[in-house]
N, C-alpha and C. Protein backbone atom coordinates (compact mmCIF):
# COMPACT_ATOMS: atom_id res chain seq x y z
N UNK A 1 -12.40 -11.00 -2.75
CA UNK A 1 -11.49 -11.15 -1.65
C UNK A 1 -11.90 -12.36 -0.84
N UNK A 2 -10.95 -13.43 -0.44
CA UNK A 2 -11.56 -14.86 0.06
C UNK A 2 -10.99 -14.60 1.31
N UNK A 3 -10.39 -13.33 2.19
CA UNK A 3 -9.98 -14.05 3.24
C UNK A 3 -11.32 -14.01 4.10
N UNK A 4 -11.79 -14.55 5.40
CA UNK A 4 -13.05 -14.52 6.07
C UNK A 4 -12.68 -12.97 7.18
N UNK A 5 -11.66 -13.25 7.28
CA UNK A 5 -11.25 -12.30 8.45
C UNK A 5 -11.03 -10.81 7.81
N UNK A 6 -12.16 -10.35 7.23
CA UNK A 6 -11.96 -8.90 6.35
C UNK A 6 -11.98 -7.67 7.58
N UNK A 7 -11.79 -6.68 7.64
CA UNK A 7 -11.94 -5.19 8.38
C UNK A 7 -13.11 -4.85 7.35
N UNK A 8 -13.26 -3.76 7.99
CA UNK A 8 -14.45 -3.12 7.25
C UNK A 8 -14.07 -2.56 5.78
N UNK A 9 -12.44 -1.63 6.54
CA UNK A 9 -11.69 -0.78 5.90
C UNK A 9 -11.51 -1.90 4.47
N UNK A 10 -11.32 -3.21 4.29
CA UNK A 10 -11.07 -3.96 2.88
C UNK A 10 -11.82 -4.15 2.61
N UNK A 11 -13.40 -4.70 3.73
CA UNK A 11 -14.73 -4.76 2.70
C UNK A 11 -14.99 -3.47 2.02
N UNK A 12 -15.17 -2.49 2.44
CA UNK A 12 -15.32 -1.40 1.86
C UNK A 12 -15.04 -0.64 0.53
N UNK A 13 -13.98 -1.66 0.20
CA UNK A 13 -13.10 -1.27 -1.03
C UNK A 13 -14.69 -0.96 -2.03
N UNK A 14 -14.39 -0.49 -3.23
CA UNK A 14 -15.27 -0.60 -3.95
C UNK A 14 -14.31 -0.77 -5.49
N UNK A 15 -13.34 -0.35 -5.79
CA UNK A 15 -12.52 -1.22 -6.90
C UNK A 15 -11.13 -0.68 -6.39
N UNK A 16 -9.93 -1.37 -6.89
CA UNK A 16 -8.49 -1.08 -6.30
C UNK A 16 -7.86 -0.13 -7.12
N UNK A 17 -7.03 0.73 -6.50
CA UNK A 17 -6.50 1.80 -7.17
C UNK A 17 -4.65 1.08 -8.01
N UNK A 18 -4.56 0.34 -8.84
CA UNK A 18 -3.73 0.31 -8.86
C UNK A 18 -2.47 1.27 -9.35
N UNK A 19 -1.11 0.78 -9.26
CA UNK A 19 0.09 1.83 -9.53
C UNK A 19 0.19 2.21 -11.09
N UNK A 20 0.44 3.39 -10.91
CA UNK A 20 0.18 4.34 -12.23
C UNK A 20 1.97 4.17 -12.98
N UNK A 21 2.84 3.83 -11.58
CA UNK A 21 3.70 3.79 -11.80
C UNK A 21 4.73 3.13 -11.54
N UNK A 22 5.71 1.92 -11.50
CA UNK A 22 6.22 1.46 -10.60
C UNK A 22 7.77 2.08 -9.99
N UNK A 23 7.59 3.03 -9.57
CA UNK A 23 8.41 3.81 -8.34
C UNK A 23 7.56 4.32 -7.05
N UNK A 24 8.61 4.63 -6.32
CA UNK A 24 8.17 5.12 -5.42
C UNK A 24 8.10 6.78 -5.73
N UNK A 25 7.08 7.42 -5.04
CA UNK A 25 6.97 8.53 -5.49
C UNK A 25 7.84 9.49 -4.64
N UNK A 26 7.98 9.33 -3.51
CA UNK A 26 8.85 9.76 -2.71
C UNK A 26 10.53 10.11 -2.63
N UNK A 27 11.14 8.72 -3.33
CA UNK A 27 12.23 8.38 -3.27
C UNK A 27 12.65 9.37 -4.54
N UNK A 28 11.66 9.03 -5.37
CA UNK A 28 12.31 9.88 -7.00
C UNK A 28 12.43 11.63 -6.66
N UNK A 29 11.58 12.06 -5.54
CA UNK A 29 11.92 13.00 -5.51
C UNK A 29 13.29 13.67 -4.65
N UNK A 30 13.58 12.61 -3.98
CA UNK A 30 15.03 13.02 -2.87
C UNK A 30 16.23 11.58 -3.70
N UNK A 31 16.23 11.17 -4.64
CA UNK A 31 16.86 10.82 -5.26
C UNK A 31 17.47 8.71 -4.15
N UNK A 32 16.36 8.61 -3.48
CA UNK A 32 16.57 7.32 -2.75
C UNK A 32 16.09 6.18 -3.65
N UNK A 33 16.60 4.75 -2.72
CA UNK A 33 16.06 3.91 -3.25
C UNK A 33 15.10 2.96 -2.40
N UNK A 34 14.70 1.90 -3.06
CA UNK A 34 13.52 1.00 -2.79
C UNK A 34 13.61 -0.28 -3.05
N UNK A 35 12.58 -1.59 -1.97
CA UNK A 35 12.34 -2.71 -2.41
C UNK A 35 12.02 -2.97 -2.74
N UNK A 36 10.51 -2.76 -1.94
CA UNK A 36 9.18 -3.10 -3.07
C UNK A 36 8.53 -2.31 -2.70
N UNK A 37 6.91 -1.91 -3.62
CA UNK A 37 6.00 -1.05 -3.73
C UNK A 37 4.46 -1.03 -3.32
N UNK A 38 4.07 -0.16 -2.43
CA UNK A 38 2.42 -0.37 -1.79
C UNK A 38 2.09 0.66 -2.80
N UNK A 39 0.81 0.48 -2.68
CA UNK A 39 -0.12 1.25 -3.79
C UNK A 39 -1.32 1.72 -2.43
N UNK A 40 -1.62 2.82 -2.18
CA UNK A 40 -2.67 3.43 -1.27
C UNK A 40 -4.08 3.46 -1.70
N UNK A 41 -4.43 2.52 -0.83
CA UNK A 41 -6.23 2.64 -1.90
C UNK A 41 -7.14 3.75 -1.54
N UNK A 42 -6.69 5.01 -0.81
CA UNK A 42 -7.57 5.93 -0.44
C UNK A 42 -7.16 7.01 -1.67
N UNK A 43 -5.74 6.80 -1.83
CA UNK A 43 -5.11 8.10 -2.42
C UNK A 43 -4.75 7.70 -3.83
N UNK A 44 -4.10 6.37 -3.75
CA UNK A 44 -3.85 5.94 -5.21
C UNK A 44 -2.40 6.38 -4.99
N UNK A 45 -1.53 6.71 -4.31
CA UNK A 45 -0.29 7.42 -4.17
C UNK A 45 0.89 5.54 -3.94
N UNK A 46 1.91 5.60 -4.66
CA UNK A 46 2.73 4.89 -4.96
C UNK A 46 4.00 4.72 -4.15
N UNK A 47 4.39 4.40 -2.76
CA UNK A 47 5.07 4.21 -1.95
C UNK A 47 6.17 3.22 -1.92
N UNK A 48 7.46 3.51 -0.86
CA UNK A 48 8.05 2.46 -0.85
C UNK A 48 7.86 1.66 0.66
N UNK A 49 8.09 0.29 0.95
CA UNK A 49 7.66 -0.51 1.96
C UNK A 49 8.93 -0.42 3.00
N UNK A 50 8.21 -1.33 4.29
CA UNK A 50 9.05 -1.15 5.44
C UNK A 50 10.74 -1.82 4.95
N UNK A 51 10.79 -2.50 3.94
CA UNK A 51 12.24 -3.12 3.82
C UNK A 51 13.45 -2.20 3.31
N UNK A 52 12.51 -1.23 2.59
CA UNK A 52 13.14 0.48 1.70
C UNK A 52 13.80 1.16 3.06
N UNK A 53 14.62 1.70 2.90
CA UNK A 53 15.49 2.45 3.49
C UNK A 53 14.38 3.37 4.26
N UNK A 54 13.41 4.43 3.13
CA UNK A 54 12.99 5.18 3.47
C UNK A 54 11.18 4.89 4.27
N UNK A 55 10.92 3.99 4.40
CA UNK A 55 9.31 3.49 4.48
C UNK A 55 8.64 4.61 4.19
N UNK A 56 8.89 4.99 3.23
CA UNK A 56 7.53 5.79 3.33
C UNK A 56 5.80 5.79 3.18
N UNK A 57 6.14 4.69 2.81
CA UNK A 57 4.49 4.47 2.70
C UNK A 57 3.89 4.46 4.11
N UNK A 58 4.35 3.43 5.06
CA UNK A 58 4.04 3.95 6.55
C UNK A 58 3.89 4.88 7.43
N UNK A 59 4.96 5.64 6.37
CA UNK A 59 5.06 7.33 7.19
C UNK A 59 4.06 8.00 6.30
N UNK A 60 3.44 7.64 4.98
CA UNK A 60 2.16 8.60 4.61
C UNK A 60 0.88 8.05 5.54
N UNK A 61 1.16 6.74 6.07
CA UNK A 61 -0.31 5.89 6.85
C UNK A 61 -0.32 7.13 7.93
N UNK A 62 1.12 7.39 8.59
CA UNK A 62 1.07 7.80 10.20
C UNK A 62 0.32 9.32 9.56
N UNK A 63 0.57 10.04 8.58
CA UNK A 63 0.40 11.30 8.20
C UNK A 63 -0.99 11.63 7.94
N UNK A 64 -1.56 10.46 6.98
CA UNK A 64 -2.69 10.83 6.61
C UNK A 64 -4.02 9.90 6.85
N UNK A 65 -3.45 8.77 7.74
CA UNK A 65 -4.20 7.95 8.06
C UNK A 65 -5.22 6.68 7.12
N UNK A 66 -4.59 7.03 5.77
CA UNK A 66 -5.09 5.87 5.18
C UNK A 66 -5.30 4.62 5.26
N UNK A 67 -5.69 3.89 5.89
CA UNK A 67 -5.54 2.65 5.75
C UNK A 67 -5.20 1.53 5.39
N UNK A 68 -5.70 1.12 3.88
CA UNK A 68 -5.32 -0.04 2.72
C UNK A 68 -4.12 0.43 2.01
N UNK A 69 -3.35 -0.45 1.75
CA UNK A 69 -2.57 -0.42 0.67
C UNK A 69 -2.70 -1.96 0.09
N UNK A 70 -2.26 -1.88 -1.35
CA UNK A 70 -2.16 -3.28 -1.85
C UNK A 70 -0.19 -3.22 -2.71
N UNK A 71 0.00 -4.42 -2.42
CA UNK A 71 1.19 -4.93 -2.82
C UNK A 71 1.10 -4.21 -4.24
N UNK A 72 2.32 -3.65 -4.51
CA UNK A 72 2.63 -3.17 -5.90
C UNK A 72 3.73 -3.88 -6.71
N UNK A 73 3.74 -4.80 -6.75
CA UNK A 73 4.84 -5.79 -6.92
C UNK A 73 4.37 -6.73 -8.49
N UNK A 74 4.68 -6.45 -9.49
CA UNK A 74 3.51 -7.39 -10.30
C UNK A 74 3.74 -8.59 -9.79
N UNK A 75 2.76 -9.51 -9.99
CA UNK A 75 2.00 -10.79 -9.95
C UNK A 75 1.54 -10.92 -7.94
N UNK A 76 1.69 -10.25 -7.50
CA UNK A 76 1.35 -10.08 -6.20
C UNK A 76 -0.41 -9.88 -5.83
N UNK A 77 -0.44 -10.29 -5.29
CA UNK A 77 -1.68 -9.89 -5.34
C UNK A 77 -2.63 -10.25 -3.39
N UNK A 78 -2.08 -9.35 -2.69
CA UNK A 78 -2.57 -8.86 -1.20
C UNK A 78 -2.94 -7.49 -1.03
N UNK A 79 -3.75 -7.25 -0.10
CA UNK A 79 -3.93 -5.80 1.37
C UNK A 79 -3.47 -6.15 2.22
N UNK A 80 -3.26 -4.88 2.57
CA UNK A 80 -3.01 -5.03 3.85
C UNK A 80 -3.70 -3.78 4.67
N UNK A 81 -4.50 -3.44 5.56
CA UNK A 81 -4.90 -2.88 6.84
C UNK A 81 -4.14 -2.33 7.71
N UNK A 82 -3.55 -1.17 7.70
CA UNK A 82 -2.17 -0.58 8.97
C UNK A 82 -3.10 -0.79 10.07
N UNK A 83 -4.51 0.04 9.98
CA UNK A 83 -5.15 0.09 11.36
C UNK A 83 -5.49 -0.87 11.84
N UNK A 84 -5.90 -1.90 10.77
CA UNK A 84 -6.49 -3.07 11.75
C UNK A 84 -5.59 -4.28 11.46
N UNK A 85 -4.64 -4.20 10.91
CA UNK A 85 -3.36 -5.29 10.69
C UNK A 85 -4.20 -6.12 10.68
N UNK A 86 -4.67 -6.12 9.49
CA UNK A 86 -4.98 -7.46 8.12
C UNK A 86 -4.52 -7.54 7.53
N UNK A 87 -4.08 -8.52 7.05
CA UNK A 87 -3.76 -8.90 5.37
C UNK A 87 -4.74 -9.92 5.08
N UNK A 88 -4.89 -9.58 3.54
CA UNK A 88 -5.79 -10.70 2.61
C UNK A 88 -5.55 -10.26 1.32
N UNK A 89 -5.66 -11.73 0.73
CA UNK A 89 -5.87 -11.76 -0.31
C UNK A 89 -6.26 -11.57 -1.30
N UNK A 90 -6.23 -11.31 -2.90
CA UNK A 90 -7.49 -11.16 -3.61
C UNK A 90 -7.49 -11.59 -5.23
């Protein structure tokens, strides 16, 4: 990770959980749709982003307090920090 300005919460990482799947896990179950995809690095759980109708990935941050997610988007490649609103690179 090259950005200088890390949180603890991204140093901390110890390897990235990536998506098992590319949907949202949420949406498939109430039959919604999506833009693009965060991947939760505490949970590994497969979300949709603030541009999705439904955000849910934000609403699992407010729920369960995870922190990291990384872009699920192939060739993407960021974190981002809800608590400490970082993003970086990697």
């Amino acid at each position: 990770m090259e950005n200088e300005q890390i949180c603890e919460h991204i140093k901390n990482l110890q390897e990235l959980k990536l998506p098992k799947e590319l949907v949202c896990e949420e949406c498939v179950k109430i039959g919604g749709q999506w833009v693009h995809l965060r991947t939760c690095q505490t949970c590994g759980m497969t979300l949709c982003c603030d541009d999705s109708p439904n955000t849910h990935m934000t609403k699992h941050y407010h729920s369960t307090a995870h922190p990291v997610v990384i872009s699920a988007v192939p060739g993407e490649r960021w974190l981002w920090c809800y608590k400490d609103e970082i993003f970086s690179e990697y």
